[in-house]
C-alpha atoms as a PDB file:
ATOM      1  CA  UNK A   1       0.000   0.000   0.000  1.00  0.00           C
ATOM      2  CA  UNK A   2       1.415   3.521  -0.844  1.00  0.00           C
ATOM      3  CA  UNK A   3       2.093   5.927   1.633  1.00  0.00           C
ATOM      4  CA  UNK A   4      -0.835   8.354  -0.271  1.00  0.00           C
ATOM      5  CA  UNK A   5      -3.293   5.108   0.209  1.00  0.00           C
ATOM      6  CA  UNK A   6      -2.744   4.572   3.547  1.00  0.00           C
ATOM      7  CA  UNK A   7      -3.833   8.149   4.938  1.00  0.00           C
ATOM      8  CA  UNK A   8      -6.881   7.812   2.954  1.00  0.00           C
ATOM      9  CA  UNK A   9      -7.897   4.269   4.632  1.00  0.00           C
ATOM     10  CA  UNK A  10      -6.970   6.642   7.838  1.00  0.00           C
ATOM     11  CA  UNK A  11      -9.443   9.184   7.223  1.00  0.00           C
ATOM     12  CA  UNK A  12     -11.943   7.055   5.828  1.00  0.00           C
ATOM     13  CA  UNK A  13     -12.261   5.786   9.194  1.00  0.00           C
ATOM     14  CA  UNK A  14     -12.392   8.538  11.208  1.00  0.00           C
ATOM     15  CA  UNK A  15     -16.111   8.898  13.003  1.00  0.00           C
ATOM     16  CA  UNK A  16     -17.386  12.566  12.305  1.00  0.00           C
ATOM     17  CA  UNK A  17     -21.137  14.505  13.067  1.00  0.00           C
ATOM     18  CA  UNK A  18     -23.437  15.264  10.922  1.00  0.00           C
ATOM     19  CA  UNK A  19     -22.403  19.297   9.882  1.00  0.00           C
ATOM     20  CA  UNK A  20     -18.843  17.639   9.424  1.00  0.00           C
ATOM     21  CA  UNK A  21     -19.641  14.424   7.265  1.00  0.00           C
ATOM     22  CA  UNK A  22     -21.875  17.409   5.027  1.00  0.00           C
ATOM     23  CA  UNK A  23     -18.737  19.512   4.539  1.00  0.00           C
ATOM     24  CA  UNK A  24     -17.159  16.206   3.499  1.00  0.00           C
ATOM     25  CA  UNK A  25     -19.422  14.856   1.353  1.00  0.00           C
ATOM     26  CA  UNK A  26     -19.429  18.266  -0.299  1.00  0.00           C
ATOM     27  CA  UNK A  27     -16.040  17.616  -1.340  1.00  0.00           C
ATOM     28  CA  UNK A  28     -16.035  14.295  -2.337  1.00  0.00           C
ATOM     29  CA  UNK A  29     -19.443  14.653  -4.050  1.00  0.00           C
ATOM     30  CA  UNK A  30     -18.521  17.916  -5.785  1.00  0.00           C
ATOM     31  CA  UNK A  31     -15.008  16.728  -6.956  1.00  0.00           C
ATOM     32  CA  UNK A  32     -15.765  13.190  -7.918  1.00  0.00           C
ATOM     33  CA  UNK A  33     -19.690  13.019  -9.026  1.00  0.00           C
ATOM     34  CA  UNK A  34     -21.719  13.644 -12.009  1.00  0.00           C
ATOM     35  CA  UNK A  35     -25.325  13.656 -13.122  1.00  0.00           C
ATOM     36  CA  UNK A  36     -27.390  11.925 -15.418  1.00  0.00           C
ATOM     37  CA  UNK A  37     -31.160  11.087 -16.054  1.00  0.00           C
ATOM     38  CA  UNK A  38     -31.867   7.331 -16.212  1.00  0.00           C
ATOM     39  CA  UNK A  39     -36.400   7.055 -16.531  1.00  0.00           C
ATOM     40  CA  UNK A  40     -36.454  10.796 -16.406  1.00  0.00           C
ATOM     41  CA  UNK A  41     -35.305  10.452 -12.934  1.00  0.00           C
ATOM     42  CA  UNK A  42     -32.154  12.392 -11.968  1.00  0.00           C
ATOM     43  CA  UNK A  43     -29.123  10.152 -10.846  1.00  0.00           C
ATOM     44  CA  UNK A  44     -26.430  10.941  -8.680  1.00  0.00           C
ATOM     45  CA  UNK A  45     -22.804   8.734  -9.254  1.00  0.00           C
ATOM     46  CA  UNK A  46     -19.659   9.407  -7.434  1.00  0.00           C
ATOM     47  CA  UNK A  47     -16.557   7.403  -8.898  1.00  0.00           C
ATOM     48  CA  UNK A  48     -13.593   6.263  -6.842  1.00  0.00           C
ATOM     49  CA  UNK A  49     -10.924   3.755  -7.193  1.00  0.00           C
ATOM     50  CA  UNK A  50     -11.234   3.023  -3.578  1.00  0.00           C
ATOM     51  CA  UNK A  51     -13.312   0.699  -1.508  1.00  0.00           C
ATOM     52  CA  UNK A  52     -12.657   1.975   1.521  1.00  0.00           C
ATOM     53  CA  UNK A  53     -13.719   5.566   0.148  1.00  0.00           C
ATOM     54  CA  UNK A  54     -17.183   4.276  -1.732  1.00  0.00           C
ATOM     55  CA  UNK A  55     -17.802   2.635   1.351  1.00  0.00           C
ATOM     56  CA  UNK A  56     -17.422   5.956   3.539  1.00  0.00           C
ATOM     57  CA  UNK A  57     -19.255   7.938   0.894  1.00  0.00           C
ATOM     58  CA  UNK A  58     -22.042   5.115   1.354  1.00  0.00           C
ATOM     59  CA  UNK A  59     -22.299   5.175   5.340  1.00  0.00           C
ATOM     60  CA  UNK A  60     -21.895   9.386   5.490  1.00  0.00           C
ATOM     61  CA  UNK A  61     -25.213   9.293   2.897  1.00  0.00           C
ATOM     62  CA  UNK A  62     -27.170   6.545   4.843  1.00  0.00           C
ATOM     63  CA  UNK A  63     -26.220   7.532   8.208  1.00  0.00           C
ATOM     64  CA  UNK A  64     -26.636  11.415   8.177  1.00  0.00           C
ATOM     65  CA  UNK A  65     -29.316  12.040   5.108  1.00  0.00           C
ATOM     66  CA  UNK A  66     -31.087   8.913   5.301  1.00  0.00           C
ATOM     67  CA  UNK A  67     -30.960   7.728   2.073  1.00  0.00           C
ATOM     68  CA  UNK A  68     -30.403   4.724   0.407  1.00  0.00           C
ATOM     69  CA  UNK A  69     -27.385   4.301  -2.890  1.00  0.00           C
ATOM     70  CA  UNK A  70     -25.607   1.189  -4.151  1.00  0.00           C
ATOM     71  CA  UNK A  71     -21.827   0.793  -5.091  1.00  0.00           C
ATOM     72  CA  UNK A  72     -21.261  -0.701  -8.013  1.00  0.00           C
ATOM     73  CA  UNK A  73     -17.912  -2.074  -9.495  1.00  0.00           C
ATOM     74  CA  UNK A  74     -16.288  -1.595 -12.293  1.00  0.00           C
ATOM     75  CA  UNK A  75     -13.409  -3.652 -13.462  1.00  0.00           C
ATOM     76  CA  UNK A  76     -10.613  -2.619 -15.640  1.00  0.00           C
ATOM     77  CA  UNK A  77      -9.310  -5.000 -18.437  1.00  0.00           C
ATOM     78  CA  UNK A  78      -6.527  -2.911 -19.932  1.00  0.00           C
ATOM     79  CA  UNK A  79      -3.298  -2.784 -18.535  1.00  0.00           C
ATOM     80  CA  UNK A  80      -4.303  -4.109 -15.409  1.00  0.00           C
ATOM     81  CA  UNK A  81      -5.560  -1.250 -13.904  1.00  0.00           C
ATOM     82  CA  UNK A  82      -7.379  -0.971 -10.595  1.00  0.00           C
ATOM     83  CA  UNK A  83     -11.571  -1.424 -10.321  1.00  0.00           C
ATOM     84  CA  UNK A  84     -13.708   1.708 -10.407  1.00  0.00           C
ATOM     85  CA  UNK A  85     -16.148   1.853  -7.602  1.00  0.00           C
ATOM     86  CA  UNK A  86     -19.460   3.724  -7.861  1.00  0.00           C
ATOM     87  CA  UNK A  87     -22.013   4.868  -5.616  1.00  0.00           C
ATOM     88  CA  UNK A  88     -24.972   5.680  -7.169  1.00  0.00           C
ATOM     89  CA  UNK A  89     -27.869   7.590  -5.670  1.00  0.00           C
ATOM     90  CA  UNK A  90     -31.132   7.667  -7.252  1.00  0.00           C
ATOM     91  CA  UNK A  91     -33.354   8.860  -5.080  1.00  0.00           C
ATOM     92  CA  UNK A  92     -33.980  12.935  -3.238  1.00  0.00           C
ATOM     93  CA  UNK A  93     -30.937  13.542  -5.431  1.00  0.00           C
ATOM     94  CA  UNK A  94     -31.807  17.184  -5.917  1.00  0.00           C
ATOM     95  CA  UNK A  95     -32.839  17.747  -2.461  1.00  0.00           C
ATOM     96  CA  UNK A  96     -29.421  16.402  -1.126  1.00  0.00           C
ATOM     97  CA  UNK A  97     -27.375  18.470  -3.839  1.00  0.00           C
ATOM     98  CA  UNK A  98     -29.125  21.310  -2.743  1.00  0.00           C
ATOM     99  CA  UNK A  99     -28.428  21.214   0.801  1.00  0.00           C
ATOM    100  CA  UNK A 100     -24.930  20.032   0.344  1.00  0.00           C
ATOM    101  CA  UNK A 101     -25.073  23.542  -1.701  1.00  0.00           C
ATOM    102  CA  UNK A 102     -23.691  21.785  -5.128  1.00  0.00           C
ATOM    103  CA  UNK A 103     -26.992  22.684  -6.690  1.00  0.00           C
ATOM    104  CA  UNK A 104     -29.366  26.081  -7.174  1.00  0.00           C
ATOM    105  CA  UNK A 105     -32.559  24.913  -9.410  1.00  0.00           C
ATOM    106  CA  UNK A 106     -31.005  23.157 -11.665  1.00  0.00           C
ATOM    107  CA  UNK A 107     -27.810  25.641 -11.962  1.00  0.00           C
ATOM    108  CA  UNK A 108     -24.595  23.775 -10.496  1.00  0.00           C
ATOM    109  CA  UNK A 109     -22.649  26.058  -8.061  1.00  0.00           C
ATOM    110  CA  UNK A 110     -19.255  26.912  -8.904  1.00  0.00           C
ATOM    111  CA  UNK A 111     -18.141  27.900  -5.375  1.00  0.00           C
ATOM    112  CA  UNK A 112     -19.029  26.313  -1.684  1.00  0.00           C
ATOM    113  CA  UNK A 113     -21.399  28.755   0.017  1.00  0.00           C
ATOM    114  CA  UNK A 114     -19.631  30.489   2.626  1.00  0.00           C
ATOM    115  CA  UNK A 115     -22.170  30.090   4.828  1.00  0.00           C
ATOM    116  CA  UNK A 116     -21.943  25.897   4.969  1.00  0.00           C
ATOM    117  CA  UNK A 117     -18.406  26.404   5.903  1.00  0.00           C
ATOM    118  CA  UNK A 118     -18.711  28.517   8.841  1.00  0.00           C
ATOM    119  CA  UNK A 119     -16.274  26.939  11.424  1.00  0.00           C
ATOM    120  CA  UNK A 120     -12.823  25.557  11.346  1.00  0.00           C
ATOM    121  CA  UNK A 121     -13.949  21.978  12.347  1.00  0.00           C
ATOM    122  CA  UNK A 122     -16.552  22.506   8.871  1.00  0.00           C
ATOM    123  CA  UNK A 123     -13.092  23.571   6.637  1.00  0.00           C
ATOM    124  CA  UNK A 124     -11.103  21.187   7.969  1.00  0.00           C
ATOM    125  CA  UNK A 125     -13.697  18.602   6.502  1.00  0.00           C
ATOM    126  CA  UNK A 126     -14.154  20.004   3.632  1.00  0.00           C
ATOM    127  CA  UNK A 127     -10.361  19.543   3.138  1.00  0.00           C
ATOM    128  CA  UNK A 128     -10.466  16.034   3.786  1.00  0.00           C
ATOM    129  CA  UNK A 129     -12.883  15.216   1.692  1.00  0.00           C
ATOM    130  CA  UNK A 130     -11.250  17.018  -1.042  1.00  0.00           C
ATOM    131  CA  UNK A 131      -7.776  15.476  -0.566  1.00  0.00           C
ATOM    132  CA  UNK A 132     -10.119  11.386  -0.594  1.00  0.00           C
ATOM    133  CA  UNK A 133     -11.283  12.816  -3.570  1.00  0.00           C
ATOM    134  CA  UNK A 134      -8.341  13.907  -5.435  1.00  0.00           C
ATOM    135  CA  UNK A 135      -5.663  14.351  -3.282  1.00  0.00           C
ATOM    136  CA  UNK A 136      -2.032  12.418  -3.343  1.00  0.00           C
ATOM    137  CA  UNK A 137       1.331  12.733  -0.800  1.00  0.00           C
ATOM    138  CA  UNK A 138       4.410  11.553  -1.802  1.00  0.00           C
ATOM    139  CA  UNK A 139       6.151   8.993   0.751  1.00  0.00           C
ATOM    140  CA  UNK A 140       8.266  10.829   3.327  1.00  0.00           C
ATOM    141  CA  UNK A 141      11.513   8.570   2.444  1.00  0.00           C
ATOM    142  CA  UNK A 142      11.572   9.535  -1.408  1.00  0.00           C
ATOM    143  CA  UNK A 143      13.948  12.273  -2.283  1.00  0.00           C
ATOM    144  CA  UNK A 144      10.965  15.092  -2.235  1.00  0.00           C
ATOM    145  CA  UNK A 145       7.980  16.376   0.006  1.00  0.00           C
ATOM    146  CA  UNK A 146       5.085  17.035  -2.340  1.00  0.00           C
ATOM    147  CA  UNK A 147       1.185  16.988  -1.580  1.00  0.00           C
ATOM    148  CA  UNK A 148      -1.423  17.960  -3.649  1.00  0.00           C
ATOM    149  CA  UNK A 149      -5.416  18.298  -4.454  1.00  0.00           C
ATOM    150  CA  UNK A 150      -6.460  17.763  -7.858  1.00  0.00           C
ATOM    151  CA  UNK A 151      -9.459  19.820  -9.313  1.00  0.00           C
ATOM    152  CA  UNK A 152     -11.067  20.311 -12.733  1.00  0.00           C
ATOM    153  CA  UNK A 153     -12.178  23.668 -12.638  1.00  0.00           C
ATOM    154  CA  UNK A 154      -9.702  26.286 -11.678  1.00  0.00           C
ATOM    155  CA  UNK A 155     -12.081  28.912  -9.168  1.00  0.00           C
ATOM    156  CA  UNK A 156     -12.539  25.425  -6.819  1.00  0.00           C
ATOM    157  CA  UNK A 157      -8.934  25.074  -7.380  1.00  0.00           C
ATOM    158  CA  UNK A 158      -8.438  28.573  -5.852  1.00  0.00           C
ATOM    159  CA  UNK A 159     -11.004  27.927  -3.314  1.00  0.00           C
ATOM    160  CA  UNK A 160      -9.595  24.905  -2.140  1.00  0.00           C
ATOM    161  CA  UNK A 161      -6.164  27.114  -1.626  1.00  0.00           C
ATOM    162  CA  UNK A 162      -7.562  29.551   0.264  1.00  0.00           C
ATOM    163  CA  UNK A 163      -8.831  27.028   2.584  1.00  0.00           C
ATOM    164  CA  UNK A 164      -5.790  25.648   3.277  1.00  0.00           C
ATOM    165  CA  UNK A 165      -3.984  29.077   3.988  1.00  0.00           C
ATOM    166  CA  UNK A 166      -6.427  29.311   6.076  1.00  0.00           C
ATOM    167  CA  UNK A 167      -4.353  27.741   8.656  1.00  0.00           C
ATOM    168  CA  UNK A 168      -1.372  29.720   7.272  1.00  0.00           C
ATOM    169  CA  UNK A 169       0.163  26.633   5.559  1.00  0.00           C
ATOM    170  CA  UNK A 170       1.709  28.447   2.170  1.00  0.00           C
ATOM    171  CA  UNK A 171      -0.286  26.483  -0.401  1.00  0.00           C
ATOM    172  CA  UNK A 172       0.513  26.971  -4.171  1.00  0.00           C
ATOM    173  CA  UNK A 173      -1.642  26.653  -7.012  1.00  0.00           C
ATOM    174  CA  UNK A 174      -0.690  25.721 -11.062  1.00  0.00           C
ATOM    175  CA  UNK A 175      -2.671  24.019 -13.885  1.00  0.00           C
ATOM    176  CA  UNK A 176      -2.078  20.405 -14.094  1.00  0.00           C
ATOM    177  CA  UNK A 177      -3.104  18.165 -17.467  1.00  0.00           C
ATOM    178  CA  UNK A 178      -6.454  18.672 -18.139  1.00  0.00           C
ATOM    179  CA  UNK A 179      -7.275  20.548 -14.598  1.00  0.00           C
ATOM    180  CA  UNK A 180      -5.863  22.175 -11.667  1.00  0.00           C
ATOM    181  CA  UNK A 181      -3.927  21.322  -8.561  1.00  0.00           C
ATOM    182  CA  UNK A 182      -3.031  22.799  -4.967  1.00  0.00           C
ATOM    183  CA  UNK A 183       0.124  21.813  -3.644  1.00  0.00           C
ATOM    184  CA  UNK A 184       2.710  21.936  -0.352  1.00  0.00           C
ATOM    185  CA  UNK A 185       6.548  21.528  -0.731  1.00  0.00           C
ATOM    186  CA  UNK A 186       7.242  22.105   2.513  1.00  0.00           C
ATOM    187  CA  UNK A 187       7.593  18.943   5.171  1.00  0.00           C
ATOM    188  CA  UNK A 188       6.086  21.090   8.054  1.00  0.00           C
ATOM    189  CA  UNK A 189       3.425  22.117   6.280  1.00  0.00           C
ATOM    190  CA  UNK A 190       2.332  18.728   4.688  1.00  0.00           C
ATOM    191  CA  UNK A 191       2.064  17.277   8.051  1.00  0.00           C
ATOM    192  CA  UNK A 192       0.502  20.225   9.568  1.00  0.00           C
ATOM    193  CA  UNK A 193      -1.651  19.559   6.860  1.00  0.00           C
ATOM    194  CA  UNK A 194      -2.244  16.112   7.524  1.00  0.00           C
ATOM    195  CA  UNK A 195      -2.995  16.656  11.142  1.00  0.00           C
ATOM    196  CA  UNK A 196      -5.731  19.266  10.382  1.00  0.00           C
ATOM    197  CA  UNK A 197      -7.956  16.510   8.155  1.00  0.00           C
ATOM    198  CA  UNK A 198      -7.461  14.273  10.975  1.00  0.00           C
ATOM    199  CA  UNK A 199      -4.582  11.696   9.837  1.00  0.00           C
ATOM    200  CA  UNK A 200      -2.853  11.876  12.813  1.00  0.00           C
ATOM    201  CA  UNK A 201      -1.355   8.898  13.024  1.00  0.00           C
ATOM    202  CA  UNK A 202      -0.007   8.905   9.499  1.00  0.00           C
ATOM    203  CA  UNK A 203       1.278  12.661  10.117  1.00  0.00           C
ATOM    204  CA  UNK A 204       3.643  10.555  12.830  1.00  0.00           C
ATOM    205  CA  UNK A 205       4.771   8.500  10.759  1.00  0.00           C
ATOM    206  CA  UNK A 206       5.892  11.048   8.143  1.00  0.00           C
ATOM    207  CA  UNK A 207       7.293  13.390  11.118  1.00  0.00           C
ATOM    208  CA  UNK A 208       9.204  10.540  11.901  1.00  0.00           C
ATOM    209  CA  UNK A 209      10.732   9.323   8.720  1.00  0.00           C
ATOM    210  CA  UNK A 210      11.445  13.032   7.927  1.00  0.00           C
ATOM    211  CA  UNK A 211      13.286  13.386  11.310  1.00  0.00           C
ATOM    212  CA  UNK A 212      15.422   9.757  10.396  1.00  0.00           C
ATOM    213  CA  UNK A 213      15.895  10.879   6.747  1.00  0.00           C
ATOM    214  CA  UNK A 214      17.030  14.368   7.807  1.00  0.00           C
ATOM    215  CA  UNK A 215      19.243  13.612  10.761  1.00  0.00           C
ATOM    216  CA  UNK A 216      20.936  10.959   8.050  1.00  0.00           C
ATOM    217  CA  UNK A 217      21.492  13.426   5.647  1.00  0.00           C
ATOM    218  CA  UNK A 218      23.063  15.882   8.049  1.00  0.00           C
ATOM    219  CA  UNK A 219      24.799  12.766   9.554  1.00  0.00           C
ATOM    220  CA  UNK A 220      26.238  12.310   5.555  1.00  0.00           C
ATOM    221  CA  UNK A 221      27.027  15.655   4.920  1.00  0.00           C
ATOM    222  CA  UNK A 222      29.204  16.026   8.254  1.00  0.00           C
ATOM    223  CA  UNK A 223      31.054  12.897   7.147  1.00  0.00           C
ATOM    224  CA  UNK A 224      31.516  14.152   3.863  1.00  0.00           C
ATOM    225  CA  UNK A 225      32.542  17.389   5.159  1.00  0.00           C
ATOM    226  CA  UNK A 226      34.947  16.000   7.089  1.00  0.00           C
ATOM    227  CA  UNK A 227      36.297  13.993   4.640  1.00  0.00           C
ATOM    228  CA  UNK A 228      36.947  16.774   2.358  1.00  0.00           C
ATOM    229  CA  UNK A 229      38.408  18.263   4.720  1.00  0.00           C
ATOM    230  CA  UNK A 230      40.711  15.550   5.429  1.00  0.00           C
ATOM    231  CA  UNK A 231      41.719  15.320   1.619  1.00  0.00           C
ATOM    232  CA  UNK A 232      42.377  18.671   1.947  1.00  0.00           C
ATOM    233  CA  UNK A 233      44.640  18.382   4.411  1.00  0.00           C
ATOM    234  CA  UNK A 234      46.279  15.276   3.089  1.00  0.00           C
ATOM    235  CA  UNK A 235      47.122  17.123  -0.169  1.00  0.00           C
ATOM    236  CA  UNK A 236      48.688  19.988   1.111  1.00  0.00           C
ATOM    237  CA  UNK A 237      50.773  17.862   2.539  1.00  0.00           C
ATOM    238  CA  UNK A 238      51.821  15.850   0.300  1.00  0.00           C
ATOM    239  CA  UNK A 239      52.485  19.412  -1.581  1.00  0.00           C
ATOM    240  CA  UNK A 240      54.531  20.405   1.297  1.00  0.00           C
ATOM    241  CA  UNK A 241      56.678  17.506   1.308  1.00  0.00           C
ATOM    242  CA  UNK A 242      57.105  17.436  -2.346  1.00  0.00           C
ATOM    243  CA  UNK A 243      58.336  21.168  -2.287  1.00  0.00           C
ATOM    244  CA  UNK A 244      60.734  20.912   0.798  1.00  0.00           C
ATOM    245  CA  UNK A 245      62.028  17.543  -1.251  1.00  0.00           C
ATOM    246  CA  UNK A 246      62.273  19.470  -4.056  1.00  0.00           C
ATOM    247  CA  UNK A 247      64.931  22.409  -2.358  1.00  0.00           C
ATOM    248  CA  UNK A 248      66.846  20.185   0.097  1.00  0.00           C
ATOM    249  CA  UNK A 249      67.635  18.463  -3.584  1.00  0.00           C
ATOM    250  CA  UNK A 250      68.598  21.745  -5.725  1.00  0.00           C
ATOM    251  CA  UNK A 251      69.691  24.314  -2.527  1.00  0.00           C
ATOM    252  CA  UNK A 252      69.907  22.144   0.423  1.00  0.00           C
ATOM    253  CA  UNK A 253      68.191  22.270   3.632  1.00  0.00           C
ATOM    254  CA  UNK A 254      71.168  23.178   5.626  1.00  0.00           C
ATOM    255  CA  UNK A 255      71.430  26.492   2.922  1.00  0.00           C
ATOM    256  CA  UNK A 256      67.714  28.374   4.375  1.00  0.00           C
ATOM    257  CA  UNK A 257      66.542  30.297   7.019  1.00  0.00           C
ATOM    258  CA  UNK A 258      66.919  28.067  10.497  1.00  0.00           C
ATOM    259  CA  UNK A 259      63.321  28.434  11.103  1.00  0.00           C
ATOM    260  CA  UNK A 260      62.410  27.570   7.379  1.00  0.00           C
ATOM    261  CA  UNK A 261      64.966  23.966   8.113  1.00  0.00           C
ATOM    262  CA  UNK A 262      63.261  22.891  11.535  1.00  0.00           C
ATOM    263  CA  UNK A 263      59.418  23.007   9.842  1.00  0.00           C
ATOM    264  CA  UNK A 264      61.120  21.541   7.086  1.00  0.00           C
ATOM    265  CA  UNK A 265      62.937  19.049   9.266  1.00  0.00           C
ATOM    266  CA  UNK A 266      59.848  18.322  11.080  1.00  0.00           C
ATOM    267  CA  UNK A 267      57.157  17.659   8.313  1.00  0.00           C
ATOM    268  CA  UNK A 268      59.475  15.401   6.790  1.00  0.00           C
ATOM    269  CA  UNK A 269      59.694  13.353   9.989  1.00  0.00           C
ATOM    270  CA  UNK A 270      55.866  13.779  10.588  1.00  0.00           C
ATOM    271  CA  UNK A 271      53.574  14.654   6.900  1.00  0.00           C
ATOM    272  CA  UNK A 272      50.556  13.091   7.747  1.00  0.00           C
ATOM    273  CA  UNK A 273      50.052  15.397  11.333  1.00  0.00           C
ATOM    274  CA  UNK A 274      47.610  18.828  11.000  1.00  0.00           C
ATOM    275  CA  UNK A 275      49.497  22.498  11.067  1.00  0.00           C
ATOM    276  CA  UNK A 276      48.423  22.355  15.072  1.00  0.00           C
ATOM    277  CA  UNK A 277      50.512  18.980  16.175  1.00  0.00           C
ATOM    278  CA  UNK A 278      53.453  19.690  14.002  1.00  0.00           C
ATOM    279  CA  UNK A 279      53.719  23.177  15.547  1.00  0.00           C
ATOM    280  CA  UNK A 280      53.910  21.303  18.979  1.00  0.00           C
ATOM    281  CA  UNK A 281      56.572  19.066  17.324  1.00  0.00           C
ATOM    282  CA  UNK A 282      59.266  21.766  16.421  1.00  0.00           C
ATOM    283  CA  UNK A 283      62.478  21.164  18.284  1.00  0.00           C
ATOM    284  CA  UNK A 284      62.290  25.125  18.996  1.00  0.00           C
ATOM    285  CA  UNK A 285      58.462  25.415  19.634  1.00  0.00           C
ATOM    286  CA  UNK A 286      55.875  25.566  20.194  1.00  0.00           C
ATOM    287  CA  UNK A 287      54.660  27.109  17.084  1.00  0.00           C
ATOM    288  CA  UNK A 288      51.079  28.414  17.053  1.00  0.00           C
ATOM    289  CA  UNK A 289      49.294  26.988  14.007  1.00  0.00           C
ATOM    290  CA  UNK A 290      49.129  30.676  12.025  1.00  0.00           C
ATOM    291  CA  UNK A 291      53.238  30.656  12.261  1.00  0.00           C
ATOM    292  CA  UNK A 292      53.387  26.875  11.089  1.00  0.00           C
ATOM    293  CA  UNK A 293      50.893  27.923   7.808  1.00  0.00           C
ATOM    294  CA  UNK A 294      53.102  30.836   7.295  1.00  0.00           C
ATOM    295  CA  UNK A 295      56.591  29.095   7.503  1.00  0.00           C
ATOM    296  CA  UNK A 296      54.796  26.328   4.987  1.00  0.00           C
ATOM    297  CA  UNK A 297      53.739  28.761   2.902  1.00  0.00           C
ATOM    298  CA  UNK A 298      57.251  30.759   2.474  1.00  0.00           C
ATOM    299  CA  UNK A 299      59.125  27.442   1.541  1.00  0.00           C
ATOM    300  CA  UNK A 300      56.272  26.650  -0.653  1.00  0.00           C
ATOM    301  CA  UNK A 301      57.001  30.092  -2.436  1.00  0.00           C
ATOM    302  CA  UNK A 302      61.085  29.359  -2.374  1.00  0.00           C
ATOM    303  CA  UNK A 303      60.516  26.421  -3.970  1.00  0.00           C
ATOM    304  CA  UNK A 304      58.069  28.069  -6.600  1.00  0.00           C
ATOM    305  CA  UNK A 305      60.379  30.098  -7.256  1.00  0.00           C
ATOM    306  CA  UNK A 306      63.457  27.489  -7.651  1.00  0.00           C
ATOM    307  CA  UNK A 307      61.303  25.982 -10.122  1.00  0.00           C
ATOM    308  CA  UNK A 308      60.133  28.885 -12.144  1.00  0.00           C
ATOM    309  CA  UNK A 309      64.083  30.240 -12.668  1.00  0.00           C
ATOM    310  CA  UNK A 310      65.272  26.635 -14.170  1.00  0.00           C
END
């Protein structure tokens, strides 16, 4: 089961009143269902490729309007793909879709009425039913945070934002395909997110993955730091021993400065100690590690300079 699927089957069993389950069947109902006439009778069907979903769309209708609808499967031949799962409602289809505010006469509403979303608790449901109906999450452990909401129609789209910042969470919008989506890149605000529709046991899971994945990281980039860093000392060095090599052959360390010969002297005897421990090793220190660097540095430059007048 993916990471996405499994906070759905979370929230599909969350228990909810009745001014809640409306603002969630709003969602799912608005985002996910379509009309027709079947014996000049209008029909109701709302299409998901989850059970667990159908089935919670089924229970919210029976248990807080009273009315009756079937699920019906449909199974997909090509490519494998997963079943379709219908509930249809073909009864007081009008007189739900007008209290669930979807539909005015016979004119479908583009927006929610403000007024059936006037508390938190009522948003907050809305939300969830909009991310059962079209929402996805990428799994914490892959190499991005991403969670979004796809809608058709681009003003729900917007609406569906400005429900989310609501809570202050810094939701984007973009078109998508044939539609529109709402999305959050950032990992505090997709489990924020997922704490205000109620998945609160899945929003501790992500929390801690993220916390694993991002303590690793920072765990790997130390190490790699410090490897660098380590290289980086290594080479110089090797460049230092090269170089003093490289005069004690064409001048002769017994021909330079006295200080110049007893650094030289001593990272010969010692090249694979830091600036610090070989200015503790001078036979006339100690050296702080600022006077070791520059000492290095000025037979690195003598021996530059050998090299450049052959």
């Amino acid at each position: 089961m993916s990471y996405a699927s499994q906070v759905k089957k979370e929230l599909t069993g969350l228990t909810v009143h009745k001014d809640n389950a409306q603002a969630e069947l709003m969602a799912l109902i608005r985002m996910n269902g379509s009309l027709g006439i079947a014996n000049q009778q209008m029909v109701l069907s709302v299409q998901t490729e989850s059970p667990a979903i159908a089935r919670r769309i089924y229970s919210l209708l029976k248990d807080f309007y009273n009315v009756e609808s079937e699920i019906v499967v449909r199974r997909k031949m090509k490519l494998k793909k997963n079943n379709t799962y219908v509930v249809r409602l073909r009864y007081h289809v009008k007189e739900l879709l007008t209290e669930l505010g979807i539909l005015d006469g016979f004119h479908i509403m583009e927006r929610v009425p403000v007024q059936l979303l006037k508390n938190d608790l009522m948003i907050q449901s809305y939300l969830r039913g909009a991310f059962l109906a079209g929402g996805s999450v990428n799994n914490p452990e892959t190499s991005r945070y991403h969670l979004e909401i796809y809608s058709l129609y681009e003003e729900h789209n917007e609406m569906i934002a400005e429900m989310i910042n609501h809570f202050q969470l810094n939701a984007r919008t973009t078109a998508r395909r044939s539609g529109y989506i709402v999305y959050l890149k950032e990992a505090e605000k997709i489990a924020d997110f997922l704490q205000l529709i109620g998945a609160t046991n899945s929003m501790l899971e992500f929390e801690n993955i993220r916390i694993v994945r991002d303590m690793r990281n920072s765990v790997n980039r130390l190490v790699n730091c410090e490897n660098a860093n380590m290289d980086k000392v290594a080479n110089a060095a090797n460049r230092q021993v090269a170089n003093i090599q490289f005069i004690d052959q064409h001048v002769g360390l017994n021909n330079i400065p006295e200080k110049l010969r007893e650094i030289a002297m001593t990272r010969l005897a010692h090249p694979e100690v830091s600036l610090k421990e070989l200015g503790e090793l001078v036979p006339g220190g100690p050296i702080s590690k600022s006077g070791v660097n520059h000492r290095l540095r000025k037979l690195n430059a003598y021996a530059d300079k050998i090299k450049s007048g052959q």
